[in-house]
Protein backbone atom coordinates (compact mmCIF):
# COMPACT_ATOMS: atom_id res chain seq x y z
CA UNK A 1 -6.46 -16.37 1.19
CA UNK A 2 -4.60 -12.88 -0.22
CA UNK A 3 -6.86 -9.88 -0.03
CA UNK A 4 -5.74 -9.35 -3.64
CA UNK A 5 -7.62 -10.66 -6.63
CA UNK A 6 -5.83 -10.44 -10.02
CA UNK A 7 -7.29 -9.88 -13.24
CA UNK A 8 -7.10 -13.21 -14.63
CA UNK A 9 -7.77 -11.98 -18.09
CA UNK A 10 -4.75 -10.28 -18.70
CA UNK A 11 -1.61 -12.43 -20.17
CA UNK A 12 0.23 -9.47 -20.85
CA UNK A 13 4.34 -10.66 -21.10
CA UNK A 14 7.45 -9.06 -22.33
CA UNK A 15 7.94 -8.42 -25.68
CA UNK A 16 11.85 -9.16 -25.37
CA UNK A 17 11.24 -12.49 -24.21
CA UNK A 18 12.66 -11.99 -20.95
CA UNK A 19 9.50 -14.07 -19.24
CA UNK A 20 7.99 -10.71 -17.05
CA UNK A 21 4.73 -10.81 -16.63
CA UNK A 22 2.15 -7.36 -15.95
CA UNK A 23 0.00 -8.06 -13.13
CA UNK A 24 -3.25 -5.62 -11.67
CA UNK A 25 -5.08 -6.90 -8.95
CA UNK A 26 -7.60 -5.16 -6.87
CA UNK A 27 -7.10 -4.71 -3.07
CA UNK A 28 -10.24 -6.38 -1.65
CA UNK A 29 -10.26 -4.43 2.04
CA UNK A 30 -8.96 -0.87 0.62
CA UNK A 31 -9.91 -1.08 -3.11
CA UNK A 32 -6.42 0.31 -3.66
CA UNK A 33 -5.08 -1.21 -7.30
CA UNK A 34 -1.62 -2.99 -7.57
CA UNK A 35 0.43 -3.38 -10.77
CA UNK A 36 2.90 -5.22 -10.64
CA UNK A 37 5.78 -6.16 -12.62
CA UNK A 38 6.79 -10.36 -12.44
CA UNK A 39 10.16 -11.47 -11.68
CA UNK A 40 11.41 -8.08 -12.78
CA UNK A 41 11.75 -4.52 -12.75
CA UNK A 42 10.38 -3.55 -15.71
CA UNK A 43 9.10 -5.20 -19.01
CA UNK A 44 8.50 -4.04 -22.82
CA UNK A 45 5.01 -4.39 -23.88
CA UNK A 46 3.29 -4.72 -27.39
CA UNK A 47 1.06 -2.46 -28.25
CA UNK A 48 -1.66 -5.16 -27.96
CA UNK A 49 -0.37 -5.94 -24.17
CA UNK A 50 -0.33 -2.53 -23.43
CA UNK A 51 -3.74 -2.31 -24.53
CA UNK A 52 -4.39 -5.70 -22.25
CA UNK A 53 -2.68 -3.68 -19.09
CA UNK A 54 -4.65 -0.66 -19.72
CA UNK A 55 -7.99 -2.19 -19.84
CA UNK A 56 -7.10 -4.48 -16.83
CA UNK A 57 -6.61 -1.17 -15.08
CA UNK A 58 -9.65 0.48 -16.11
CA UNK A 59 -11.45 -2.24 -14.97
CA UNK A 60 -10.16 -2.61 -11.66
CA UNK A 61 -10.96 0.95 -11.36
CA UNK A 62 -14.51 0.86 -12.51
CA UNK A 63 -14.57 -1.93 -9.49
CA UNK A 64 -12.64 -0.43 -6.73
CA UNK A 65 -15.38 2.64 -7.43
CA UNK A 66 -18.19 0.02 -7.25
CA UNK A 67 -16.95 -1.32 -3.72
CA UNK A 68 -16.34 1.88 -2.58
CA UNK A 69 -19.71 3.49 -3.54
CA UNK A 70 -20.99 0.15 -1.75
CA UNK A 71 -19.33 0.16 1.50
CA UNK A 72 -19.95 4.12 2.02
CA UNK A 73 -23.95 2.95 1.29
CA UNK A 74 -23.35 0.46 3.85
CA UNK A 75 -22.27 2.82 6.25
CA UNK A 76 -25.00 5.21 5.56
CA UNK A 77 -28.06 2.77 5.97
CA UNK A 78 -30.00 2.89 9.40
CA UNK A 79 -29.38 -0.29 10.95
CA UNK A 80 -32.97 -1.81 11.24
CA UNK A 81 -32.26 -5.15 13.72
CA UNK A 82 -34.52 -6.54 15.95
CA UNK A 83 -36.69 -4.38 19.27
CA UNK A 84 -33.70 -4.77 21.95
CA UNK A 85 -35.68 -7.05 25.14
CA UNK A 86 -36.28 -5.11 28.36
């Protein structure tokens, strides 16, 4: 299982027809964001795919926020287990 999870959403492609693909996907364990360019270094983007990439971002930021907000509540709650036996 990869610790990423990509935004499945986005089908953002070059615009030359060279086959790249954009890909963001959200570091599950860090919340740290990836983009990533597919079987190349760089691609051309429609305006409409850039608009795809950009909102893909934004929304693995508004997430990565979410889980970090979450895990620093976790580690701010007084644990509240069981009376230890004597």
């Amino acid at each position: 299982m990869s610790v990423f999870r990509s935004d499945l959403s986005l089908e953002a492609r070059d615009a030359t027809g060279t086959g790249a693909e954009a890909d963001v996907a959200l570091n599950l364990a860090t919340g740290n964001i990836r983009l990533s360019i597919l079987w190349t270094q760089e691609i051309q983007l429609s305006a409409d795919d850039a608009d795809q990439v950009a909102e893909a971002l934004q929304r693995a930021a508004a997430e990565s926020r979410s889980l970090a907000m979450t895990k620093a509540a976790q580690a701010t709650e007084d644990p509240t287990g069981p009376p230890a036996a004597v």
